[in-house]
C-alpha atoms as a PDB file:
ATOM      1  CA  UNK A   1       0.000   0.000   0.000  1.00  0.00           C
ATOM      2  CA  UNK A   2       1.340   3.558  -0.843  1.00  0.00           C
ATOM      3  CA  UNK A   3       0.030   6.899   1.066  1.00  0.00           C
ATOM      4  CA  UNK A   4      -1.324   9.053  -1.426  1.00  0.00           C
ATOM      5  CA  UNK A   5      -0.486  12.500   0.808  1.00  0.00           C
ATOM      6  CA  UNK A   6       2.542  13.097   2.239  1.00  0.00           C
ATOM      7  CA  UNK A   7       1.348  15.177   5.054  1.00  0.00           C
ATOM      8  CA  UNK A   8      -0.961  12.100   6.683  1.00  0.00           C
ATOM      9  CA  UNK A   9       1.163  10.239   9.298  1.00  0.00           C
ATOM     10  CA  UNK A  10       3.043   6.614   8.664  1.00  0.00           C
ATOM     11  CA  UNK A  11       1.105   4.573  10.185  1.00  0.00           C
ATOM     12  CA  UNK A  12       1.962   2.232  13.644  1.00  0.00           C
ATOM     13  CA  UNK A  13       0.476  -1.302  11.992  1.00  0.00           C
ATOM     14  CA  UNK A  14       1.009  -4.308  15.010  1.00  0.00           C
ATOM     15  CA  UNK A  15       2.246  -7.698  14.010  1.00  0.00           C
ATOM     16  CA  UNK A  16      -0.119  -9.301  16.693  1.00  0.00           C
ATOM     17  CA  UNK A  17      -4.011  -9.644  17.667  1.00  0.00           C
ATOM     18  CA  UNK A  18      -6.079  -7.777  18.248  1.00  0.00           C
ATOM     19  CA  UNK A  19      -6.050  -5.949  14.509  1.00  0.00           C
ATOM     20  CA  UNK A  20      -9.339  -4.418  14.746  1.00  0.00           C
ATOM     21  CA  UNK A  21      -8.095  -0.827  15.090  1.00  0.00           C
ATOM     22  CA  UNK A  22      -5.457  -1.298  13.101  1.00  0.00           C
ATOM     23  CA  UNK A  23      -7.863  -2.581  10.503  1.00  0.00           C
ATOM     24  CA  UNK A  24     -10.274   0.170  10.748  1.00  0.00           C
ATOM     25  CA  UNK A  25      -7.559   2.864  10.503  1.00  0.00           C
ATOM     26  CA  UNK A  26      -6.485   1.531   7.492  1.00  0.00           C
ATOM     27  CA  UNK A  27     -10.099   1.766   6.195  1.00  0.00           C
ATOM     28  CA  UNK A  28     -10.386   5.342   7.198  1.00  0.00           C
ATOM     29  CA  UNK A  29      -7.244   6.118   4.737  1.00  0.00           C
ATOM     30  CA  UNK A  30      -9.272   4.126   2.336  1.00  0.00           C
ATOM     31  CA  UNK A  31     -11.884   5.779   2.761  1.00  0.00           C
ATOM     32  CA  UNK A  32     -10.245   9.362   2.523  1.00  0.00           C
ATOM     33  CA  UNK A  33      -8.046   8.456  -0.517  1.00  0.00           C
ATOM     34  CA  UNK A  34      -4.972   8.709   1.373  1.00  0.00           C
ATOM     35  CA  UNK A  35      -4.005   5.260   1.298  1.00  0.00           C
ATOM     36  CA  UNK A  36      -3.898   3.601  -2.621  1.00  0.00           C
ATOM     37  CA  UNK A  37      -3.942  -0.198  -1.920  1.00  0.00           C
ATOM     38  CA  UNK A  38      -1.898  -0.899  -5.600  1.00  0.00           C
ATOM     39  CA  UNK A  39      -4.472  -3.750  -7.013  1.00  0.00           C
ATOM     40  CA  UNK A  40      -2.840  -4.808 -10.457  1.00  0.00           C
ATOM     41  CA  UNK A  41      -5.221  -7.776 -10.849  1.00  0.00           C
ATOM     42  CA  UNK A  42      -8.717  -8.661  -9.444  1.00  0.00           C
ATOM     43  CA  UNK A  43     -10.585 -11.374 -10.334  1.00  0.00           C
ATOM     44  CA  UNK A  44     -13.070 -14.372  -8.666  1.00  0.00           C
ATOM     45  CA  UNK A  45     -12.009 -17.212  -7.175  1.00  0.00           C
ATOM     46  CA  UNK A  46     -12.140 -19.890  -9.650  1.00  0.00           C
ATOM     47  CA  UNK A  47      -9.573 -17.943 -11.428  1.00  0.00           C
ATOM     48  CA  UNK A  48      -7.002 -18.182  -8.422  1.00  0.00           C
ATOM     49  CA  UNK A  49      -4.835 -20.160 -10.772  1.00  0.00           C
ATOM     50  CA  UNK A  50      -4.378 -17.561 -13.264  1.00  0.00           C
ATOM     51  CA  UNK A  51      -3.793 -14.880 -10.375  1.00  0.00           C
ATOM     52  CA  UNK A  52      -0.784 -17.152  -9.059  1.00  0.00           C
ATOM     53  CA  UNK A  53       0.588 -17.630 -12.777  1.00  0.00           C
ATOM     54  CA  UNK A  54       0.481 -13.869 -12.904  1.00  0.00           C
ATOM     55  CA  UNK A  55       1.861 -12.829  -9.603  1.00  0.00           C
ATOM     56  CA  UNK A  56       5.052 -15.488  -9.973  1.00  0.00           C
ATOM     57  CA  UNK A  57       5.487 -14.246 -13.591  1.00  0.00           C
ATOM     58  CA  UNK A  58       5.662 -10.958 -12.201  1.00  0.00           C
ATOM     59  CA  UNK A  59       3.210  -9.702 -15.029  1.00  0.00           C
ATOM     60  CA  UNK A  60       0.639  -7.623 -11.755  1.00  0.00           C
ATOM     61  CA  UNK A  61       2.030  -4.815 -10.694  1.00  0.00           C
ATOM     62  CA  UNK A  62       0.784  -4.798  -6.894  1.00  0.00           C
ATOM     63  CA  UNK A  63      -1.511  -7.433  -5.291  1.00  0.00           C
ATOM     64  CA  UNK A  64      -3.963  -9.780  -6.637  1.00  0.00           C
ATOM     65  CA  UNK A  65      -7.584  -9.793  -4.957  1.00  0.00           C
ATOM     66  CA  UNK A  66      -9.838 -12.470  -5.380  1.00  0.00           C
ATOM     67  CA  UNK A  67     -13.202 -11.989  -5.023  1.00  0.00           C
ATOM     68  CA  UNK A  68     -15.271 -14.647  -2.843  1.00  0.00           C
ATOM     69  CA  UNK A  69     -19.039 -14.988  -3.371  1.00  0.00           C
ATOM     70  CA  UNK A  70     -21.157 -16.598  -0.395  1.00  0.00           C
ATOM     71  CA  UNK A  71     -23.553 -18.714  -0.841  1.00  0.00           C
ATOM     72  CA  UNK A  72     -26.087 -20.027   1.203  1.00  0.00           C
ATOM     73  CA  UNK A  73     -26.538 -24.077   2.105  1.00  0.00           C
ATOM     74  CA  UNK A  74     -28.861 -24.404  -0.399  1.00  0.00           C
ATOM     75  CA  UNK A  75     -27.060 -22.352  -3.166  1.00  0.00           C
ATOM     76  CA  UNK A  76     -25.532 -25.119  -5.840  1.00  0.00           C
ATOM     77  CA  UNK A  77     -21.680 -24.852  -6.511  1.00  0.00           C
END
């Protein structure tokens, strides 16, 4: 992740539990467009394979986020 200002403060991120406000300061950043996360791919999860092949082969410039979809017990796969 890269800050997008250079006047908003580095932030203190812990290494340990419990990351909730850690987690929701991040989200405030977000959320102000101070904080640019650097997603070079996106895509769901059945195409996990192609997100590997692309992150080893060095061809996504940032991370890769794969999208999960929820479905209920009765929802087919």
């Amino acid at each position: 992740m890269r800050l997008t200002s250079k006047f908003v403060r580095q932030p203190q991120i812990t290494k340990a539990a419990p990351f909730g406000p850690d987690l929701a300061y991040l989200i405030h950043l977000l959320e102000k467009g101070e904080l640019d996360p650097q997603i070079g791919w996106r895509g769901p999860w059945e195409r996990v394979d192609e997100a590997i092949d692309a992150l080893l082969g060095r061809r996504v410039p940032g991370k890769a986020v794969l999208d999960l979809i929820l479905r209920g017990p009765t929802d087919s796969m």
